[in-house]
PDB file of N, CA and C in Angstrom:
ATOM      1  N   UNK A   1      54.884 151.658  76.458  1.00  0.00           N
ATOM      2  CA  UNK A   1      54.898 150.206  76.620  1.00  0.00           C
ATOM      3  C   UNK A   1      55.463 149.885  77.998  1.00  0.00           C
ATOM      4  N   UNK A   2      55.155 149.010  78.554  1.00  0.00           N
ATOM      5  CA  UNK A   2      55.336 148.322  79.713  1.00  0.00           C
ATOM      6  C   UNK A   2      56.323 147.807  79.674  1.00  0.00           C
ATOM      7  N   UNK A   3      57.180 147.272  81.124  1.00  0.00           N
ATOM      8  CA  UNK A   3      58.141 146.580  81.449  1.00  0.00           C
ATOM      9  C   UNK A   3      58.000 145.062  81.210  1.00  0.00           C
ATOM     10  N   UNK A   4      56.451 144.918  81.280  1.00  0.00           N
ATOM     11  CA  UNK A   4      56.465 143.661  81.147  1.00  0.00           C
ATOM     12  C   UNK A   4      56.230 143.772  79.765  1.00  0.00           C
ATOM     13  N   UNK A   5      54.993 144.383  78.967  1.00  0.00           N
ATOM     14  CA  UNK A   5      54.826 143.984  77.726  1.00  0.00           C
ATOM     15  C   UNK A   5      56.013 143.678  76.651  1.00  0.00           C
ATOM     16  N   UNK A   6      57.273 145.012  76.962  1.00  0.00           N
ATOM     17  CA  UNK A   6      58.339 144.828  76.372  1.00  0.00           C
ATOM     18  C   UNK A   6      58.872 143.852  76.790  1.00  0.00           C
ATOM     19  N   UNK A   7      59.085 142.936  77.621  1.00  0.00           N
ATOM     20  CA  UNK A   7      59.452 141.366  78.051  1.00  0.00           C
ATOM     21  C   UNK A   7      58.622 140.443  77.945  1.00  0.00           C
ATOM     22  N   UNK A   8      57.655 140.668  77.136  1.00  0.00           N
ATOM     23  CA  UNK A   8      57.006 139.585  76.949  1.00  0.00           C
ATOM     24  C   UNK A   8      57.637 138.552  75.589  1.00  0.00           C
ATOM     25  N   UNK A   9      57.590 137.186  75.722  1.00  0.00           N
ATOM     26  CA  UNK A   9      58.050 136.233  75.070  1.00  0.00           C
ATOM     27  C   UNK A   9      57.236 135.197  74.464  1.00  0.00           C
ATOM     28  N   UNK A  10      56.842 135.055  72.883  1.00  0.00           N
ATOM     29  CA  UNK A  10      56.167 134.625  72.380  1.00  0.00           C
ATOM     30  C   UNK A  10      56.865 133.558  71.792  1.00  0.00           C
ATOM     31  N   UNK A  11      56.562 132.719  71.989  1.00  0.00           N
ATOM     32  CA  UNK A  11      56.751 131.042  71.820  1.00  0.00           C
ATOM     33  C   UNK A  11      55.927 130.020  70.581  1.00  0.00           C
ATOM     34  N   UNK A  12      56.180 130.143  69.101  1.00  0.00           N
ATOM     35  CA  UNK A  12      54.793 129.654  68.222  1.00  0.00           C
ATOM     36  C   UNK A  12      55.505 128.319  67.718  1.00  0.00           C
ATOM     37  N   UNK A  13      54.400 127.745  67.343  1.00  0.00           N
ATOM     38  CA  UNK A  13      54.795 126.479  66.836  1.00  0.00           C
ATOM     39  C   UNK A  13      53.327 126.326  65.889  1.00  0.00           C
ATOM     40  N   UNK A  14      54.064 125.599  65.012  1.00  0.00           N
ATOM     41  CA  UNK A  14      53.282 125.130  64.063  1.00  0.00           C
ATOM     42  C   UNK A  14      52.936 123.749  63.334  1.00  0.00           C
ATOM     43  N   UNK A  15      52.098 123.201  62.563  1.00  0.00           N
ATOM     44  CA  UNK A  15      51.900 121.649  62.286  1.00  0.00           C
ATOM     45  C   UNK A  15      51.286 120.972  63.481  1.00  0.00           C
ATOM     46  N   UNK A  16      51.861 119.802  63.602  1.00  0.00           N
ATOM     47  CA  UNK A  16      51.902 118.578  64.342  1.00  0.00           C
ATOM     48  C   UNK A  16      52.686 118.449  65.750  1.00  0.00           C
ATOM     49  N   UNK A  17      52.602 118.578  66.796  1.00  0.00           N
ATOM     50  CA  UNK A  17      53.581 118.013  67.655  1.00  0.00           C
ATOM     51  C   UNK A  17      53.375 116.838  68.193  1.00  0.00           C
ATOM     52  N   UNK A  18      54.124 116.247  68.366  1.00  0.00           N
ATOM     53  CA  UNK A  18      54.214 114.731  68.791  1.00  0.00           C
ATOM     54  C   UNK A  18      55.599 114.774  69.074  1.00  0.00           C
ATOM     55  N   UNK A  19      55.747 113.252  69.321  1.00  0.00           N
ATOM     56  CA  UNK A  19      57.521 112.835  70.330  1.00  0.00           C
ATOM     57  C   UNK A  19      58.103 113.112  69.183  1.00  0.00           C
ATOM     58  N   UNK A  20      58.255 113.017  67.996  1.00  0.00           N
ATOM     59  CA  UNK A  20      59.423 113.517  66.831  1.00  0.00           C
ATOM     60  C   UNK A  20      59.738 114.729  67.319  1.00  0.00           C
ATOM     61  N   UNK A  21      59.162 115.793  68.244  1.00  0.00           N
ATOM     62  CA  UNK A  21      59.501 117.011  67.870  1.00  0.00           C
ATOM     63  C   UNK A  21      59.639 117.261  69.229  1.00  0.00           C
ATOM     64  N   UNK A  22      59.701 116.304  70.386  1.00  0.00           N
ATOM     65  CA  UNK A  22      59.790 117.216  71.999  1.00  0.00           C
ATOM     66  C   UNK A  22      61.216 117.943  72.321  1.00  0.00           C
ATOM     67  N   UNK A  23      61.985 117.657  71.830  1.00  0.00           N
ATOM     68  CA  UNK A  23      63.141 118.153  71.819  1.00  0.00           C
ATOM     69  C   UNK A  23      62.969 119.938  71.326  1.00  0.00           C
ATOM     70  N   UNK A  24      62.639 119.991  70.263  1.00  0.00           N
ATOM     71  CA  UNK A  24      61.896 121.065  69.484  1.00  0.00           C
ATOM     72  C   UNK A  24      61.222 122.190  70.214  1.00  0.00           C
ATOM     73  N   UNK A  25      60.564 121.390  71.046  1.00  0.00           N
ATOM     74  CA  UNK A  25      59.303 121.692  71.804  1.00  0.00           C
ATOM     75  C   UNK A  25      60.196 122.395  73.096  1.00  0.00           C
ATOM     76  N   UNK A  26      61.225 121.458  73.884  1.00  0.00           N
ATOM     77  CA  UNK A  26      61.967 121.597  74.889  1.00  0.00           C
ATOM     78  C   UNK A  26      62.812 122.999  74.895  1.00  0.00           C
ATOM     79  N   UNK A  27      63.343 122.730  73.403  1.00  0.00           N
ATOM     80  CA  UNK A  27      64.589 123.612  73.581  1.00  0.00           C
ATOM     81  C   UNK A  27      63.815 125.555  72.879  1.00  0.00           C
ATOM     82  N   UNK A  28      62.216 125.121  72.529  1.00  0.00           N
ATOM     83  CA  UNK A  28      62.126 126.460  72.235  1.00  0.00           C
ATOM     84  C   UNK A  28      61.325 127.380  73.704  1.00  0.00           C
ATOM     85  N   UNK A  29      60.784 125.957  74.038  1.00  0.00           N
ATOM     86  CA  UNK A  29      60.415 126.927  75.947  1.00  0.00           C
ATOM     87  C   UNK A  29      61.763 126.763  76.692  1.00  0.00           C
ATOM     88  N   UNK A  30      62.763 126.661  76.534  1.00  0.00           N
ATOM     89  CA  UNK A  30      63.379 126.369  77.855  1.00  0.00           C
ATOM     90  C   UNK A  30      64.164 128.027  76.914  1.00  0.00           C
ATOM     91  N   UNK A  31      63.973 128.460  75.910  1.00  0.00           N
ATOM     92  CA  UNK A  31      65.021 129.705  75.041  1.00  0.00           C
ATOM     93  C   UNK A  31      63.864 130.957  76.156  1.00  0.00           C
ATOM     94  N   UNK A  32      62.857 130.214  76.342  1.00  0.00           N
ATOM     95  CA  UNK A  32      62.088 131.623  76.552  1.00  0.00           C
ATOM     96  C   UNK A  32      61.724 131.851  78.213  1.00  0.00           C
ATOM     97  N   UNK A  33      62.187 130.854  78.794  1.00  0.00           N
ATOM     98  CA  UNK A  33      61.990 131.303  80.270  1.00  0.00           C
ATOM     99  C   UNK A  33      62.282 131.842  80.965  1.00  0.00           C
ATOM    100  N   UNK A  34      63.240 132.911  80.391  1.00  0.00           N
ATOM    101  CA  UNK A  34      63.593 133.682  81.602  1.00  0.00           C
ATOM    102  C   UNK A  34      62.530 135.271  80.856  1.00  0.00           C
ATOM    103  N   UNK A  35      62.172 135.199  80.651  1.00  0.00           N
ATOM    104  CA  UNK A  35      60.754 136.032  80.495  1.00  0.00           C
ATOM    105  C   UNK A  35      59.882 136.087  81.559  1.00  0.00           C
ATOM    106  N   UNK A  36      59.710 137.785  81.789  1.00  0.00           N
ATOM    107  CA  UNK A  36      58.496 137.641  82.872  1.00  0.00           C
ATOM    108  C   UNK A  36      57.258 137.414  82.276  1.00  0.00           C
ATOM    109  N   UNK A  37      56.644 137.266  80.804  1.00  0.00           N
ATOM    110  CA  UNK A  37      55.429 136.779  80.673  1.00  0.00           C
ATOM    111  C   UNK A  37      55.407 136.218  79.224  1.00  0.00           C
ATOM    112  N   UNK A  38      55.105 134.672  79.400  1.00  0.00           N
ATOM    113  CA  UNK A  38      55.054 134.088  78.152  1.00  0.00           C
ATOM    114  C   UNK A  38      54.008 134.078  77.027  1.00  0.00           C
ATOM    115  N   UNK A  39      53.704 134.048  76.045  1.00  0.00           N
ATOM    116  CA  UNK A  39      52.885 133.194  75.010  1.00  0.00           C
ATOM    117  C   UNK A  39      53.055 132.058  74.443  1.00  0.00           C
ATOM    118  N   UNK A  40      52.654 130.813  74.923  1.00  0.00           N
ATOM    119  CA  UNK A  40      52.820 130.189  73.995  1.00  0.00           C
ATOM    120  C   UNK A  40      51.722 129.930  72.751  1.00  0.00           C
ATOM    121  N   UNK A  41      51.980 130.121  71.491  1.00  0.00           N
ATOM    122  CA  UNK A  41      51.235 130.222  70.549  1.00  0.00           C
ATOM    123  C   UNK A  41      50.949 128.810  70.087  1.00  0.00           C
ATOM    124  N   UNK A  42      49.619 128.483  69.852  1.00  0.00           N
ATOM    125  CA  UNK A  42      49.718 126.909  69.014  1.00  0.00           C
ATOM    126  C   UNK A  42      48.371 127.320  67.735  1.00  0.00           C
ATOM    127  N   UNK A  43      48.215 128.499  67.846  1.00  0.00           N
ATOM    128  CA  UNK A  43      47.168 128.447  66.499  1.00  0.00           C
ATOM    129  C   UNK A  43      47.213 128.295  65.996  1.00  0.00           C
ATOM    130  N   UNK A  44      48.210 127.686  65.155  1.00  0.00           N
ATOM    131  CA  UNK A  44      48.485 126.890  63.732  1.00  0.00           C
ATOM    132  C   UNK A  44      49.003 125.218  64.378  1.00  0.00           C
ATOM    133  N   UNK A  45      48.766 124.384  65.407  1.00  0.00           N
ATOM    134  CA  UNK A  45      49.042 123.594  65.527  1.00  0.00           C
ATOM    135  C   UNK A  45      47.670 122.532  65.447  1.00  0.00           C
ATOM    136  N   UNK A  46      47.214 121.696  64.595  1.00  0.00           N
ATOM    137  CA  UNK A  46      46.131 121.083  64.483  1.00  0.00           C
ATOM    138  C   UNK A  46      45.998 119.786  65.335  1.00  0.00           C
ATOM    139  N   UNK A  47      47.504 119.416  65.613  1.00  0.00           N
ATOM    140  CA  UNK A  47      47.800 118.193  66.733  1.00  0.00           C
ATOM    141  C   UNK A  47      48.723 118.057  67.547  1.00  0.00           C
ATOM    142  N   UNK A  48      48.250 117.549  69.023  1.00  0.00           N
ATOM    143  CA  UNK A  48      49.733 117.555  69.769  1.00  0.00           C
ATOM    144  C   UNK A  48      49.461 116.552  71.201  1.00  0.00           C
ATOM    145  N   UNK A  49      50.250 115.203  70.897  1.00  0.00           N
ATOM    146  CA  UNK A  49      50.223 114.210  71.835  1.00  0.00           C
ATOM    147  C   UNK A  49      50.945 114.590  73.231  1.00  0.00           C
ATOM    148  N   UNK A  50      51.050 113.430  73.977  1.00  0.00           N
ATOM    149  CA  UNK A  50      50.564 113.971  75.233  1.00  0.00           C
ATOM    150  C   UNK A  50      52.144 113.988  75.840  1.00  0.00           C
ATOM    151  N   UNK A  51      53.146 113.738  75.103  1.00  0.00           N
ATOM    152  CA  UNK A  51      54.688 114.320  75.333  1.00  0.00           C
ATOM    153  C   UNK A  51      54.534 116.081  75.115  1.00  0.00           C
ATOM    154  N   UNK A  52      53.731 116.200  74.610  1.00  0.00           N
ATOM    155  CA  UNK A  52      53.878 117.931  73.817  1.00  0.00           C
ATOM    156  C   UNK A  52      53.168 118.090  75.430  1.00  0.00           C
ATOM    157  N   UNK A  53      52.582 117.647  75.771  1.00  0.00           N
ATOM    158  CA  UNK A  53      51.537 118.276  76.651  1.00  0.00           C
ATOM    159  C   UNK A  53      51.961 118.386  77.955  1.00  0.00           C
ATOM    160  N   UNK A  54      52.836 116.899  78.026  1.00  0.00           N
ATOM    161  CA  UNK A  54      54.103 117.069  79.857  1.00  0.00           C
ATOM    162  C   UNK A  54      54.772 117.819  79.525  1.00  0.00           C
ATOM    163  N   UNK A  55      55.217 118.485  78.284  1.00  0.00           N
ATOM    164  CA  UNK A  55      56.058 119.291  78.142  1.00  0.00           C
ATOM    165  C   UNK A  55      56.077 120.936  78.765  1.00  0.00           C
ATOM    166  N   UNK A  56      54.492 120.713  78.263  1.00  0.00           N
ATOM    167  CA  UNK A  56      54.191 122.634  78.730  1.00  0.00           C
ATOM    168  C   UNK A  56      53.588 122.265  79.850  1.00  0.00           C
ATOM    169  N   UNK A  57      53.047 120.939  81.034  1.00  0.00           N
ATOM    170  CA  UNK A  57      53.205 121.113  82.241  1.00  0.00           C
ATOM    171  C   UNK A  57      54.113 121.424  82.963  1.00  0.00           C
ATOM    172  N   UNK A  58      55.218 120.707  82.200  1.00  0.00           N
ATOM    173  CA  UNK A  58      56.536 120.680  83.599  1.00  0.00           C
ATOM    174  C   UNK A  58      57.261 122.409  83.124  1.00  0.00           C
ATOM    175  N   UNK A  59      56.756 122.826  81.607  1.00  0.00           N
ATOM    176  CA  UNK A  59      56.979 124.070  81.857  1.00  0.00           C
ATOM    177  C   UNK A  59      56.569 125.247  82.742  1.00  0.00           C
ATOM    178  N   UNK A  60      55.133 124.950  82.781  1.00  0.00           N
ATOM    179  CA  UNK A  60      54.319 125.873  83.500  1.00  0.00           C
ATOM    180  C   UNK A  60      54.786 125.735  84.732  1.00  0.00           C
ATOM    181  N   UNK A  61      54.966 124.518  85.593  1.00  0.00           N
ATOM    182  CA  UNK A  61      55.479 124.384  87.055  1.00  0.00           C
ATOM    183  C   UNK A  61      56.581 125.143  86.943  1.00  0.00           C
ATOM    184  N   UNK A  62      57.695 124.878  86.366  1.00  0.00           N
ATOM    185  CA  UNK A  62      59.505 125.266  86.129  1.00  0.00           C
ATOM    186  C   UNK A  62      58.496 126.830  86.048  1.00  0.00           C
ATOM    187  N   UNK A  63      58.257 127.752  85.365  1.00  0.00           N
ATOM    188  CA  UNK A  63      57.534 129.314  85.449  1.00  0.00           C
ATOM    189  C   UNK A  63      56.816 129.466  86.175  1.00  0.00           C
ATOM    190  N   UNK A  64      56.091 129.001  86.719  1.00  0.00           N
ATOM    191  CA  UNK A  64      55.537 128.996  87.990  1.00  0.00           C
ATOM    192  C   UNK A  64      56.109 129.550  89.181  1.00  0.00           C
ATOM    193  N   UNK A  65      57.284 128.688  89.312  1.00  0.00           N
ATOM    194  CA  UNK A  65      58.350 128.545  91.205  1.00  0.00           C
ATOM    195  C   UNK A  65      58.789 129.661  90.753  1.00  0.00           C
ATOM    196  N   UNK A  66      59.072 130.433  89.207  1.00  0.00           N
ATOM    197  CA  UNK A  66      59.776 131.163  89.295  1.00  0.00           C
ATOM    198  C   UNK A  66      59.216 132.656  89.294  1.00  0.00           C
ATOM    199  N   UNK A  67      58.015 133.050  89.474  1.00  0.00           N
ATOM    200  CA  UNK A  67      57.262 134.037  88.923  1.00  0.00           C
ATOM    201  C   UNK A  67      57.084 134.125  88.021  1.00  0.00           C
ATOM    202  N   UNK A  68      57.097 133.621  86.731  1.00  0.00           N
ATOM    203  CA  UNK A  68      56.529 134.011  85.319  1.00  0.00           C
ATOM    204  C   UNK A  68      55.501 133.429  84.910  1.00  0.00           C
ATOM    205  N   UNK A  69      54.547 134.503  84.417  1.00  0.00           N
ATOM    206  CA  UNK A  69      53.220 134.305  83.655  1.00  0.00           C
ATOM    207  C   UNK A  69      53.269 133.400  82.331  1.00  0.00           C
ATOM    208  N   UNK A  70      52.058 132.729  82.685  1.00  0.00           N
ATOM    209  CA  UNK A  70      52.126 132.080  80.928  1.00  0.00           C
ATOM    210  C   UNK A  70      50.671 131.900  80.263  1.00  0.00           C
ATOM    211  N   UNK A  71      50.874 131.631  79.011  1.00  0.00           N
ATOM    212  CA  UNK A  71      49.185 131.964  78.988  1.00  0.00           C
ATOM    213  C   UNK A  71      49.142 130.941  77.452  1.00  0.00           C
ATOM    214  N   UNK A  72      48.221 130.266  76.657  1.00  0.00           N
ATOM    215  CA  UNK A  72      48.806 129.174  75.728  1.00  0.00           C
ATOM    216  C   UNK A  72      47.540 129.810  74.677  1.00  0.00           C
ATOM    217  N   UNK A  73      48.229 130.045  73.601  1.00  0.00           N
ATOM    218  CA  UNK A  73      46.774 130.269  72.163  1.00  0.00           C
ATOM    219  C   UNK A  73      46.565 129.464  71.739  1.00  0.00           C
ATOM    220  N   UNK A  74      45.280 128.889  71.205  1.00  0.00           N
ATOM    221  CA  UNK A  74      44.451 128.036  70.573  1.00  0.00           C
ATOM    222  C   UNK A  74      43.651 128.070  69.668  1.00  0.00           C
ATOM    223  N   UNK A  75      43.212 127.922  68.497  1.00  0.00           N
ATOM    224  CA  UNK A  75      42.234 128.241  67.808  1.00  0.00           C
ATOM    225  C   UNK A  75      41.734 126.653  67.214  1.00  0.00           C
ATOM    226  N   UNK A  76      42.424 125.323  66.935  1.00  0.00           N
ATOM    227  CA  UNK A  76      41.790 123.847  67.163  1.00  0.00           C
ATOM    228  C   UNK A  76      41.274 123.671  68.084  1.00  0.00           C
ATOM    229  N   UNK A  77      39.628 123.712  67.959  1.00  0.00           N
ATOM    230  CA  UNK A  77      38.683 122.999  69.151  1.00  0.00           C
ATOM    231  C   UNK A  77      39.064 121.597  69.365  1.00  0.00           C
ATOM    232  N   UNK A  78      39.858 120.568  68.448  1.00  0.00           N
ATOM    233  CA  UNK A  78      40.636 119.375  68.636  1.00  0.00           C
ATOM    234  C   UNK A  78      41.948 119.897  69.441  1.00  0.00           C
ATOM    235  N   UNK A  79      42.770 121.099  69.787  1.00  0.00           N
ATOM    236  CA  UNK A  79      43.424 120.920  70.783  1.00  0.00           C
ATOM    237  C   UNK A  79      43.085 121.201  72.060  1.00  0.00           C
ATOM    238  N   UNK A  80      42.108 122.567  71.605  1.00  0.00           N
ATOM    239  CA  UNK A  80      41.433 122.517  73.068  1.00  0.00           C
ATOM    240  C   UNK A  80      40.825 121.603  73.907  1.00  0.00           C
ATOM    241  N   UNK A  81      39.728 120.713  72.884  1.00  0.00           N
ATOM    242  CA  UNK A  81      39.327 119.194  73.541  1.00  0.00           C
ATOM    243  C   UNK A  81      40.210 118.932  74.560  1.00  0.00           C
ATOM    244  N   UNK A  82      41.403 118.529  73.538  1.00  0.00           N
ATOM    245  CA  UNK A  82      42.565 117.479  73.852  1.00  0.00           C
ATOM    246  C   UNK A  82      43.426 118.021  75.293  1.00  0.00           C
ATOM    247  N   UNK A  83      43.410 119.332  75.638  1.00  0.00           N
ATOM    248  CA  UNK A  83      44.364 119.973  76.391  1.00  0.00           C
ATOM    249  C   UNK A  83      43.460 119.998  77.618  1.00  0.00           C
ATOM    250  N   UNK A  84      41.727 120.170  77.334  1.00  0.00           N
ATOM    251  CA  UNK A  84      40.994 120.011  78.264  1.00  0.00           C
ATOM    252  C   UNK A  84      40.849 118.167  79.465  1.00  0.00           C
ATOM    253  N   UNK A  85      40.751 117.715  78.307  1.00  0.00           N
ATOM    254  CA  UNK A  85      40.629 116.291  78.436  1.00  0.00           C
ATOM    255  C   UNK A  85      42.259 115.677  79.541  1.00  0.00           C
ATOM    256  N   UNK A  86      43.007 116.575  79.304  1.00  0.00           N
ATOM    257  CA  UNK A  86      44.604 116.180  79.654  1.00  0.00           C
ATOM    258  C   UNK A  86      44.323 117.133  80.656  1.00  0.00           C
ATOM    259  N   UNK A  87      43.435 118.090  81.207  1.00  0.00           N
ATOM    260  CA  UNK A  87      43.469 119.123  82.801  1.00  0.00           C
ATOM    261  C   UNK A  87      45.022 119.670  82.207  1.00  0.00           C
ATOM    262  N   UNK A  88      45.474 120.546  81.393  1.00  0.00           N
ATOM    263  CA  UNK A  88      45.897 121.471  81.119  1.00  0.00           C
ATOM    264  C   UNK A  88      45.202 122.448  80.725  1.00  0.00           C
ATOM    265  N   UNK A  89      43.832 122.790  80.451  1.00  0.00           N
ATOM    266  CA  UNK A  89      43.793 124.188  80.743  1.00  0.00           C
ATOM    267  C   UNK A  89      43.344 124.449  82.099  1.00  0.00           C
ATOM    268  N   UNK A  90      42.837 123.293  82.623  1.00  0.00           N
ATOM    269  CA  UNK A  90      43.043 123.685  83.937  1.00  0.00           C
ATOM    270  C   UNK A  90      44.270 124.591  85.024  1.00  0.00           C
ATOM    271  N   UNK A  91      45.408 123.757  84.385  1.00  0.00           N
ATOM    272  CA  UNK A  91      46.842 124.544  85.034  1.00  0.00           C
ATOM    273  C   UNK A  91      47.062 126.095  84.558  1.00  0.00           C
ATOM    274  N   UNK A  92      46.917 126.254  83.620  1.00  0.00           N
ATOM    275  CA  UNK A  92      47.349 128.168  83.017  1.00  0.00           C
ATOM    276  C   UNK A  92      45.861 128.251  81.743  1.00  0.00           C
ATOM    277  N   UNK A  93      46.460 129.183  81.706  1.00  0.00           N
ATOM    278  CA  UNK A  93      45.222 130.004  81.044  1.00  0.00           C
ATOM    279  C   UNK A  93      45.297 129.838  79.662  1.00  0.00           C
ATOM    280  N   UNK A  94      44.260 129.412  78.755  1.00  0.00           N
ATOM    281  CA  UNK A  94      44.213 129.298  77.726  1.00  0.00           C
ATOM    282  C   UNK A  94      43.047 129.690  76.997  1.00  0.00           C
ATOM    283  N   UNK A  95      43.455 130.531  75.836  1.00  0.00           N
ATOM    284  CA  UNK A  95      42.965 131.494  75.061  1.00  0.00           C
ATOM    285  C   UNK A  95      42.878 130.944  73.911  1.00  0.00           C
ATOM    286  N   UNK A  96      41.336 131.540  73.207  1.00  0.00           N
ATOM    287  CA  UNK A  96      41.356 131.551  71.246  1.00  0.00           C
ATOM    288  C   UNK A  96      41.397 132.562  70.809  1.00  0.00           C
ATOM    289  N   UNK A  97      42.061 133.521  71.832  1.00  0.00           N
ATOM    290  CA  UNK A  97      42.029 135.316  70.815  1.00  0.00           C
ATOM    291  C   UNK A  97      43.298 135.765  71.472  1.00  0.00           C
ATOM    292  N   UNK A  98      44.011 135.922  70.027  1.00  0.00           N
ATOM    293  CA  UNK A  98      45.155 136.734  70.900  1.00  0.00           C
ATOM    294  C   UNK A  98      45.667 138.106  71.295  1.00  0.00           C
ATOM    295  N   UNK A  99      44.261 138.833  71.105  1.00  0.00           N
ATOM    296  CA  UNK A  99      44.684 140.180  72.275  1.00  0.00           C
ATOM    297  C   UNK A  99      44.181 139.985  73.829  1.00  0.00           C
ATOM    298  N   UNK A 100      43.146 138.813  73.496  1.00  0.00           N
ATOM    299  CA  UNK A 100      43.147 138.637  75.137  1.00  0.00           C
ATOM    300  C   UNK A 100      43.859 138.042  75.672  1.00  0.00           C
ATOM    301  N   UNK A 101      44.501 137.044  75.306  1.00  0.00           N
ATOM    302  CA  UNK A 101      45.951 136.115  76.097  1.00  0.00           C
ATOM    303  C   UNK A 101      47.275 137.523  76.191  1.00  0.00           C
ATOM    304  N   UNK A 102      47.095 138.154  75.085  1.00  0.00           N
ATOM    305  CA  UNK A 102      47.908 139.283  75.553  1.00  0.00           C
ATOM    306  C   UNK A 102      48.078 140.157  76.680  1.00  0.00           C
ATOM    307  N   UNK A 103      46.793 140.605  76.009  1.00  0.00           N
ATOM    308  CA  UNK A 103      45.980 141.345  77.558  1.00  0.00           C
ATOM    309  C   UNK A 103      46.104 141.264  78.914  1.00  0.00           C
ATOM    310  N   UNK A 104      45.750 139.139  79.291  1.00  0.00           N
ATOM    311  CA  UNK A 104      46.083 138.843  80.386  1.00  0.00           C
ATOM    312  C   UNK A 104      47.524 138.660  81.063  1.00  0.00           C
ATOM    313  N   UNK A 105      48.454 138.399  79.923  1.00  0.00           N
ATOM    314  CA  UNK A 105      49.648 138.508  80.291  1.00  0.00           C
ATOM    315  C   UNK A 105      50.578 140.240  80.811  1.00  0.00           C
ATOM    316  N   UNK A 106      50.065 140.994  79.835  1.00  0.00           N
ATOM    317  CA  UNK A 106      50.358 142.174  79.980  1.00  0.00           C
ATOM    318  C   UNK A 106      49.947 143.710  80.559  1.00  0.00           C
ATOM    319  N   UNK A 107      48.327 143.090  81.104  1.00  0.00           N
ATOM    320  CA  UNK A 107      47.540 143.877  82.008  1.00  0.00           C
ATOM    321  C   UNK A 107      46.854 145.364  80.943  1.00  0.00           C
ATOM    322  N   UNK A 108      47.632 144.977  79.605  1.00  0.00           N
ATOM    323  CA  UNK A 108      46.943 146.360  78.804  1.00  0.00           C
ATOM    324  C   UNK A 108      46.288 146.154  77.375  1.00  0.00           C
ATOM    325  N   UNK A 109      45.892 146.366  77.020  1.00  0.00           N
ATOM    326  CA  UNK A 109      45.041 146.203  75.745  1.00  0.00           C
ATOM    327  C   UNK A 109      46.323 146.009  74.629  1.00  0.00           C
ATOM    328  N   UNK A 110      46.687 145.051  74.160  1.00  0.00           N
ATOM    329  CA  UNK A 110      47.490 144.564  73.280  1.00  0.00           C
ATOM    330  C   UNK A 110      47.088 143.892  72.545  1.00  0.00           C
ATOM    331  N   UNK A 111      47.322 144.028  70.902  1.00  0.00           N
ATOM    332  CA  UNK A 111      46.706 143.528  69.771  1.00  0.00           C
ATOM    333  C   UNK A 111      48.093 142.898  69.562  1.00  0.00           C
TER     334      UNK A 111
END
């Protein structure tokens, strides 16, 4: 295993996100940033307004300046829409399979 794969930091959330939960949202990416390569997982998330969504921008920038990879799972074509529509997957990379968001984070075939 890799230096990075073994530092890699998986981030899941589940349900609904919306403003009830940015705090939630805040304090479980801000637990995982000092990781050189993130996941954030939302395949079990069926909704997520557009506080959830400045959230993992201003994350991705904040990992960004700092060198760390990030990469976001999806499997709701309603979040993907939604994340498309908001030019967040434009900013980082977003995946509906997660050995390939792995993959890209970790450069090796990871299931």
């Amino acid at each position: 295993m890799s230096e990075l794969e073994s530092s890699l930091e998986v981030v899941r959330f589940a349900g609904e996100l919306d403003i009830s939960r940015r705090d939630e949202v805040t304090g479980a990416l801000e637990r995982a940033k000092a990781a050189p390569a993130i996941l954030v997982d939302l395949s079990e998330v069926p909704y997520a307004d557009s506080t959830v969504l400045a959230e993992l921008l201003r994350f991705h920038a904040q990992a960004q300046a700092n060198g760390r990879r990030i990469a976001v799972l999806i499997h709701s074509p309603q979040i993907a829409r939604i994340m498309d529509y908001a030019g967040v997957s434009a900013t980082f990379p977003v995946f509906d399979d997660r050995g390939a968001a792995l993959t890209h984070l970790t450069g090796t075939n990871a299931t």
